[in-house]
C-alpha atoms as a PDB file:
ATOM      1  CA  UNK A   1      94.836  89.785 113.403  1.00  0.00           C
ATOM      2  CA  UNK A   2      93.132  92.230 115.260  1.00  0.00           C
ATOM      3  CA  UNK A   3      90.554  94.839 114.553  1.00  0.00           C
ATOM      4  CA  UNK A   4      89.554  98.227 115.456  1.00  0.00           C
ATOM      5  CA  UNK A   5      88.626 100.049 117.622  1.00  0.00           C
ATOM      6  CA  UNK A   6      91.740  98.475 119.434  1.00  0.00           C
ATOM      7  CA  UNK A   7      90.844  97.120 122.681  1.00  0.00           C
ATOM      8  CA  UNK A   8      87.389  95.591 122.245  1.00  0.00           C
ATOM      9  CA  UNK A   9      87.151  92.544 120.611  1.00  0.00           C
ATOM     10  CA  UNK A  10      89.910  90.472 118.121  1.00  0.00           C
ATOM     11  CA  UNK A  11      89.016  88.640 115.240  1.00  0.00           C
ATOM     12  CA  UNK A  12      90.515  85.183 115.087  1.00  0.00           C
ATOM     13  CA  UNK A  13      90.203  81.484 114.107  1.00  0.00           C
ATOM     14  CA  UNK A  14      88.451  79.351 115.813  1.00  0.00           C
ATOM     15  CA  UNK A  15      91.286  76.759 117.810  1.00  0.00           C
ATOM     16  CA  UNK A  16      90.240  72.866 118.092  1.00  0.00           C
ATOM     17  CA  UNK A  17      89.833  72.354 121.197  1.00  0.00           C
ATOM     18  CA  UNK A  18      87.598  75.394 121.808  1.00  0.00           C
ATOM     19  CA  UNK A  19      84.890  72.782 120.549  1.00  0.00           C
ATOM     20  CA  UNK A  20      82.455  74.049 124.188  1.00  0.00           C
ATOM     21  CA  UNK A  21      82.278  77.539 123.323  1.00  0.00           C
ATOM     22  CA  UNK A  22      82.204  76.664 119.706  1.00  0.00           C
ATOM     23  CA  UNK A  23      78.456  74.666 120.874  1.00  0.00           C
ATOM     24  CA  UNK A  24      77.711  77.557 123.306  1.00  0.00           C
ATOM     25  CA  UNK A  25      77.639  80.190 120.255  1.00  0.00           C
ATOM     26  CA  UNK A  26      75.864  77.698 117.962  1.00  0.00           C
ATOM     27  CA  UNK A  27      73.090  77.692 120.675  1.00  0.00           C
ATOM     28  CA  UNK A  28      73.243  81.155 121.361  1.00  0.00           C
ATOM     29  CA  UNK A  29      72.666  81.491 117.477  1.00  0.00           C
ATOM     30  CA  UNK A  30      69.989  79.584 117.183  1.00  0.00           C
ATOM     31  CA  UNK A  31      67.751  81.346 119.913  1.00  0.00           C
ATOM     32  CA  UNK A  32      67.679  84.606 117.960  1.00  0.00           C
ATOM     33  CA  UNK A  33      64.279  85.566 116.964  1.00  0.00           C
ATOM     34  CA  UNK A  34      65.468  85.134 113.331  1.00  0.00           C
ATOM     35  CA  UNK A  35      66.772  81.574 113.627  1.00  0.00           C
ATOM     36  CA  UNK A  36      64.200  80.385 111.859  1.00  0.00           C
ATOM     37  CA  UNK A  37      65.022  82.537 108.785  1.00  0.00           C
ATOM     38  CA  UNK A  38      68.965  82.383 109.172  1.00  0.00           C
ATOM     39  CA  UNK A  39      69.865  78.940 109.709  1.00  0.00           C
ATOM     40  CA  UNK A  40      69.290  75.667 108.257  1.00  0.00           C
ATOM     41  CA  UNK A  41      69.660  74.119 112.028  1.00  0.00           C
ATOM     42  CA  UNK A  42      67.536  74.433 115.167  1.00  0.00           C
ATOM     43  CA  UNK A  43      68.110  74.932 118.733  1.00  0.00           C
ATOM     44  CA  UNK A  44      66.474  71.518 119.297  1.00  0.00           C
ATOM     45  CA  UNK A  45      68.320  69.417 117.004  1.00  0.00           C
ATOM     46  CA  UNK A  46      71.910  71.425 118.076  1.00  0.00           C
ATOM     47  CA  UNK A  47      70.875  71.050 121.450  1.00  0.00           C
ATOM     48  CA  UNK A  48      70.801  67.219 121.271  1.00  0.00           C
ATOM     49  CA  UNK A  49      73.966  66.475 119.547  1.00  0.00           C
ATOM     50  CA  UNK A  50      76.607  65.025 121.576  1.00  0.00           C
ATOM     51  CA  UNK A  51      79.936  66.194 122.083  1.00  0.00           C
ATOM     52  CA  UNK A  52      81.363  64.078 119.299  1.00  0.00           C
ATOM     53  CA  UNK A  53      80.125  66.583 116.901  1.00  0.00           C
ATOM     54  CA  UNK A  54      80.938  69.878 118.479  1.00  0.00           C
ATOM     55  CA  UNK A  55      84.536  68.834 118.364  1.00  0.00           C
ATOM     56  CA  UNK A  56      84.585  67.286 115.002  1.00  0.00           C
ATOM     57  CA  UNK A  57      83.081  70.792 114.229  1.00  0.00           C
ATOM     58  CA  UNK A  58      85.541  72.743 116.325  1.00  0.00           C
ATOM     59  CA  UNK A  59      88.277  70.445 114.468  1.00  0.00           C
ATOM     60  CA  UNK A  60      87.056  70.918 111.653  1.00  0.00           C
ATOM     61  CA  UNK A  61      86.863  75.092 111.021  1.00  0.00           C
ATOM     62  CA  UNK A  62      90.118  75.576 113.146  1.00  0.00           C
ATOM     63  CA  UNK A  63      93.157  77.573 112.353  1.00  0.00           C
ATOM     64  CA  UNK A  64      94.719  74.696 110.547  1.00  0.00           C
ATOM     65  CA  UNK A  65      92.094  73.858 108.346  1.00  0.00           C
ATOM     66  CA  UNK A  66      92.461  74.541 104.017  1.00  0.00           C
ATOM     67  CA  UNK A  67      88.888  74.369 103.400  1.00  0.00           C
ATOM     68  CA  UNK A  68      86.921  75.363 106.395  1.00  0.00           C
ATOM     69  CA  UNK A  69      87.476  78.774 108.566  1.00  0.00           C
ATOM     70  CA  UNK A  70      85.416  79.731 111.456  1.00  0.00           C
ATOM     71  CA  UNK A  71      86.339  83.118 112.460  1.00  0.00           C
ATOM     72  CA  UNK A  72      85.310  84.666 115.758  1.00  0.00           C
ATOM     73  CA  UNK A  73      85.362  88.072 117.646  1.00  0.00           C
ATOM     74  CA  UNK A  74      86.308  87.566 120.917  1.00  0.00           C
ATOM     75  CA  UNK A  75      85.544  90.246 123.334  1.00  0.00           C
ATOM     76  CA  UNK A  76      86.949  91.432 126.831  1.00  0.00           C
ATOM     77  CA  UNK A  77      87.138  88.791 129.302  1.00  0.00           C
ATOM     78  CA  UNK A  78      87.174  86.040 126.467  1.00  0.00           C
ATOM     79  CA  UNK A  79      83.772  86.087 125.666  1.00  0.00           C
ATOM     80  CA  UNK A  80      82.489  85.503 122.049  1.00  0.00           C
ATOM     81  CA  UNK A  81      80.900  87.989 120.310  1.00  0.00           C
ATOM     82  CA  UNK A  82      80.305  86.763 117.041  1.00  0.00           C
ATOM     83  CA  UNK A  83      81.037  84.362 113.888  1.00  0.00           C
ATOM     84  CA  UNK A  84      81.422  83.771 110.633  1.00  0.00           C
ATOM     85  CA  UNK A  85      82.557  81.019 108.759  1.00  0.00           C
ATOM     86  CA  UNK A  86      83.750  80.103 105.061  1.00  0.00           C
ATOM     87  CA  UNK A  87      83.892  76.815 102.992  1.00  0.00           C
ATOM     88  CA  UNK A  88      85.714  76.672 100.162  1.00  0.00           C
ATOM     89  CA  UNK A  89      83.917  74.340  97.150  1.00  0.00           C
ATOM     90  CA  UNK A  90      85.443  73.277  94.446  1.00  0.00           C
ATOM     91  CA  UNK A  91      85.105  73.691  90.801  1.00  0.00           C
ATOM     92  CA  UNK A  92      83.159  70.338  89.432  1.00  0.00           C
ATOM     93  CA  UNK A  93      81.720  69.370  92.691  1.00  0.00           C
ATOM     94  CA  UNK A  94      78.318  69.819  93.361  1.00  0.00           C
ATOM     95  CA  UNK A  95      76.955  72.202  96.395  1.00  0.00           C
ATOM     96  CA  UNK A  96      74.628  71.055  99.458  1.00  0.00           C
ATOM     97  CA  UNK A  97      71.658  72.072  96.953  1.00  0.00           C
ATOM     98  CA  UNK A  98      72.869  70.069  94.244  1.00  0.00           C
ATOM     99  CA  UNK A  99      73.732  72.676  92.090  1.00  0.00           C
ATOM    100  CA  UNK A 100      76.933  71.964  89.912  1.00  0.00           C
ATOM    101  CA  UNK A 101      79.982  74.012  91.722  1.00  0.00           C
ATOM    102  CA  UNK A 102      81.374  75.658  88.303  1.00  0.00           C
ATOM    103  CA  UNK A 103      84.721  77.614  90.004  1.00  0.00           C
ATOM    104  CA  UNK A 104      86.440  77.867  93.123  1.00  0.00           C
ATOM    105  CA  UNK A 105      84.801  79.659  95.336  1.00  0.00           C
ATOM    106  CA  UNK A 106      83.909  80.764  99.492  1.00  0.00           C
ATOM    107  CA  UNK A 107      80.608  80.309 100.819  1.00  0.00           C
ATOM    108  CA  UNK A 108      80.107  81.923 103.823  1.00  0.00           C
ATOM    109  CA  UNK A 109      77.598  80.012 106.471  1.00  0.00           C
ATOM    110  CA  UNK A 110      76.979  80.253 110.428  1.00  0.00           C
ATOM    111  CA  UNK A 111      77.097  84.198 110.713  1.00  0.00           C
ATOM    112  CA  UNK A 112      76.018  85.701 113.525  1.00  0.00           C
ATOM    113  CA  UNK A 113      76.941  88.929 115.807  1.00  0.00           C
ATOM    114  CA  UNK A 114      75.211  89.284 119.355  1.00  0.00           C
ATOM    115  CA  UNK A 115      72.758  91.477 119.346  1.00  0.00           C
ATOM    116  CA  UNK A 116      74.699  94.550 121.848  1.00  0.00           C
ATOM    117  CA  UNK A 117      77.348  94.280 118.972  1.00  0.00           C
ATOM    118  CA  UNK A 118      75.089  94.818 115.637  1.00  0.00           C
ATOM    119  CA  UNK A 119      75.559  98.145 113.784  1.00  0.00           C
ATOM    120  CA  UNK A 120      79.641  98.262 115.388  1.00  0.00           C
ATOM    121  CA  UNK A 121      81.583  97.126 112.473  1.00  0.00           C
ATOM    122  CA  UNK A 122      82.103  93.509 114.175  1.00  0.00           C
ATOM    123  CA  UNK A 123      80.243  91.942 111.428  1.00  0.00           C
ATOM    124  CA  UNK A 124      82.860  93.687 108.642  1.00  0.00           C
ATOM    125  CA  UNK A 125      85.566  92.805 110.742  1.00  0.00           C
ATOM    126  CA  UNK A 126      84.314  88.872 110.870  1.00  0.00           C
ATOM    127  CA  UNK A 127      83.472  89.395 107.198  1.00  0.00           C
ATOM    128  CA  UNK A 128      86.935  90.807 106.171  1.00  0.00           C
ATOM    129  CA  UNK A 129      89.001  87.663 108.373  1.00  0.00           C
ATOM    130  CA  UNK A 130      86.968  85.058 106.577  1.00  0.00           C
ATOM    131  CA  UNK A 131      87.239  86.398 102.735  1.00  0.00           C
ATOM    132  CA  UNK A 132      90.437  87.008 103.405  1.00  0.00           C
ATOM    133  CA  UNK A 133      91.366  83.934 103.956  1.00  0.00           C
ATOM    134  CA  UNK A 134      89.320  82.150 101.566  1.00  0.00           C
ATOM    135  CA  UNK A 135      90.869  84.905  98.986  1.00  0.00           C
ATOM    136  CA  UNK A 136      94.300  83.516  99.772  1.00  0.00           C
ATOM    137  CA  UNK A 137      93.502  80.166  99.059  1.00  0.00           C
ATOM    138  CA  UNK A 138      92.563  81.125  95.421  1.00  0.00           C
ATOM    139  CA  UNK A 139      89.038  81.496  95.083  1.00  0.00           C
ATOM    140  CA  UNK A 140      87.542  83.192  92.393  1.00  0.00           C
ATOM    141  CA  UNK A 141      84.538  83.867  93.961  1.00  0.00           C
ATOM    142  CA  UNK A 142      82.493  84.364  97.260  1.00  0.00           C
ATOM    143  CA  UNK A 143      78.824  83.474  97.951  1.00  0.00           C
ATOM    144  CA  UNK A 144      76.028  82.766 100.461  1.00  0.00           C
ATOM    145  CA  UNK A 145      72.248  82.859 100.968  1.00  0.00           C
ATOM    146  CA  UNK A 146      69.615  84.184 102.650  1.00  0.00           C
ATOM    147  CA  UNK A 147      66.039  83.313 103.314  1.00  0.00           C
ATOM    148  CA  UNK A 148      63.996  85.644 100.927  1.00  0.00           C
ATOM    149  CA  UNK A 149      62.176  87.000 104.349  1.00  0.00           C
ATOM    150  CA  UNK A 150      65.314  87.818 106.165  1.00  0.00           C
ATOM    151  CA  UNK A 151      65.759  91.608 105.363  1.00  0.00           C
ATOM    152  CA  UNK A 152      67.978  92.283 107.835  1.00  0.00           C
ATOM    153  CA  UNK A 153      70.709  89.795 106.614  1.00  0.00           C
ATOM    154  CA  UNK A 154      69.875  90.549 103.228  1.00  0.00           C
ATOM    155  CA  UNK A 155      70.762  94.144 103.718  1.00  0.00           C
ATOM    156  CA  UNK A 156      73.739  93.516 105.576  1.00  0.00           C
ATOM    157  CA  UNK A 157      75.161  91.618 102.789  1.00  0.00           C
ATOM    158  CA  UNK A 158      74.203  94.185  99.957  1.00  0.00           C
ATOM    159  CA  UNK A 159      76.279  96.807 102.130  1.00  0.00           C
ATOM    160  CA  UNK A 160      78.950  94.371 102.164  1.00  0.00           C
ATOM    161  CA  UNK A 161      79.036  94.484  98.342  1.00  0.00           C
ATOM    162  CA  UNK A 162      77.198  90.837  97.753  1.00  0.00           C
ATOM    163  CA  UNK A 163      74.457  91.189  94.748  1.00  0.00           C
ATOM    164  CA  UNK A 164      71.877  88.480  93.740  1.00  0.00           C
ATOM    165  CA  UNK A 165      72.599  86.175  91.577  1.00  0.00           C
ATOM    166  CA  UNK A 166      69.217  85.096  90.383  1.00  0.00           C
ATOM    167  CA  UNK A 167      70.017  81.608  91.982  1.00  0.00           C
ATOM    168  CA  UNK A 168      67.307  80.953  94.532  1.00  0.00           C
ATOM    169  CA  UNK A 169      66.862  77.171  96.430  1.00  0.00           C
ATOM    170  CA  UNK A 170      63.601  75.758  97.834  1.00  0.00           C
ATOM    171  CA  UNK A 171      63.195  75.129 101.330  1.00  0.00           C
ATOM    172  CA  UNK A 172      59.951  73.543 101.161  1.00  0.00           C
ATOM    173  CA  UNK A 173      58.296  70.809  99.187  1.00  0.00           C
ATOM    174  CA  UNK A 174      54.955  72.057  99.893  1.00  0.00           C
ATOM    175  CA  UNK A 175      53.578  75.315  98.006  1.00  0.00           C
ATOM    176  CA  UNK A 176      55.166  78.122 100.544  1.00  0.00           C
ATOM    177  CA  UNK A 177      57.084  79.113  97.987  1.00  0.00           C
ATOM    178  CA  UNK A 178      59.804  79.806 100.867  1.00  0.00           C
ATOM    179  CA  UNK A 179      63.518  79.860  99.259  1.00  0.00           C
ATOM    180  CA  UNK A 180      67.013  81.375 100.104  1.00  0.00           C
ATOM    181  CA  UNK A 181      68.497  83.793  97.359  1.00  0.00           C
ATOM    182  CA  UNK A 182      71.854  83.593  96.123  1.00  0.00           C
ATOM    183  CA  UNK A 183      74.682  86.574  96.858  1.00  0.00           C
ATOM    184  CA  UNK A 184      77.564  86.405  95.456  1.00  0.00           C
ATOM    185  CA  UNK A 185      80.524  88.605  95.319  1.00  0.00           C
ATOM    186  CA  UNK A 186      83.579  88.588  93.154  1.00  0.00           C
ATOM    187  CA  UNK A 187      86.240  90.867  94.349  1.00  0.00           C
ATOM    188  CA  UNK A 188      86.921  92.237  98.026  1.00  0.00           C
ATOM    189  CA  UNK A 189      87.625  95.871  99.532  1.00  0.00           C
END
């Protein structure tokens, strides 16, 4: 599937043995200034992990995969230019915040568009291949988070139609009073 403007990047899965540039955008991720705010992960810890578990992840979100999808925009000259991936959860499970999973639905994780590619449509494109997908699996809903301080993700994802939910998760066990906030989204397009 490719996406437009023609010619500049296409949006596709992730393939299994791509598990090197799979860890090379992970890192890349996890040095933006927002990091800290956007992922549950740090450059540190992803830094360390051996190779074991950048192709178990590359495995994992690959083309062939019925609950995980790892979509990524790959530019001229084969570079990557951004991600997003979706999990699909099902009904009467219980999420990684130990909230009761009450339908089948997408959450989308890991998203991230270089910087030189923000504001070009690459992050609807990357959007649009990974709710697809988890669309035509039979979900009945989509949903993600984002760190209450994180405007510019939480933005993003109210132009992209996701609303709160009122569902928010602690971060901390101290008094911060950090948390991520529920999105959630029920139809696409």
């Amino acid at each position: 599937m490719t996406s437009s403007p023609p010619g500049d990047y296409l949006i596709r899965p992730v393939r299994a043995g791509e598990w090197t540039a799979v860890r090379e955008l992970a890192l890349r991720m996890l040095r933006d200034p927002v990091a800290h705010l956007a992922f549950l992960d740090t450059y540190e810890e992803a830094v360390a992990r051996p190779d074991g578990f950048w192709r178990e992840r590359a495995a994992g979100g690959a083309e062939d995969s019925e609950r995980v999808r790892q979509v990524i925009a790959e530019g001229p000259g084969g570079a990557w230019l951004g991600t997003v991936t979706v999990l699909i959860e099902e009904a009467g499970t219980t999420d990684w915040a130990g909230f009761p999973v009450e339908r089948r639905q997408g959450h989308v994780v890991g998203v991230y568009v270089r910087p030189e590619w923000r504001g070009s449509g690459l992050t609807k494109a990357l959007f649009a291949a990974g709710l697809e997908w988890a669309w035509g699996r039979g979900v009945e809903r989509m949903r993600l988070y984002a760190h209450q301080d994180n405007e510019r993700a939480r933005g993003l994802y109210r132009k992209l139609g996701f609303v709160p939910s009122g569902r928010t998760v602690s971060l901390r066990t101290d008094a911060s009073g950090e948390c991520e906030v529920e999105y959630v989204l029920d139809e696409w397009g």
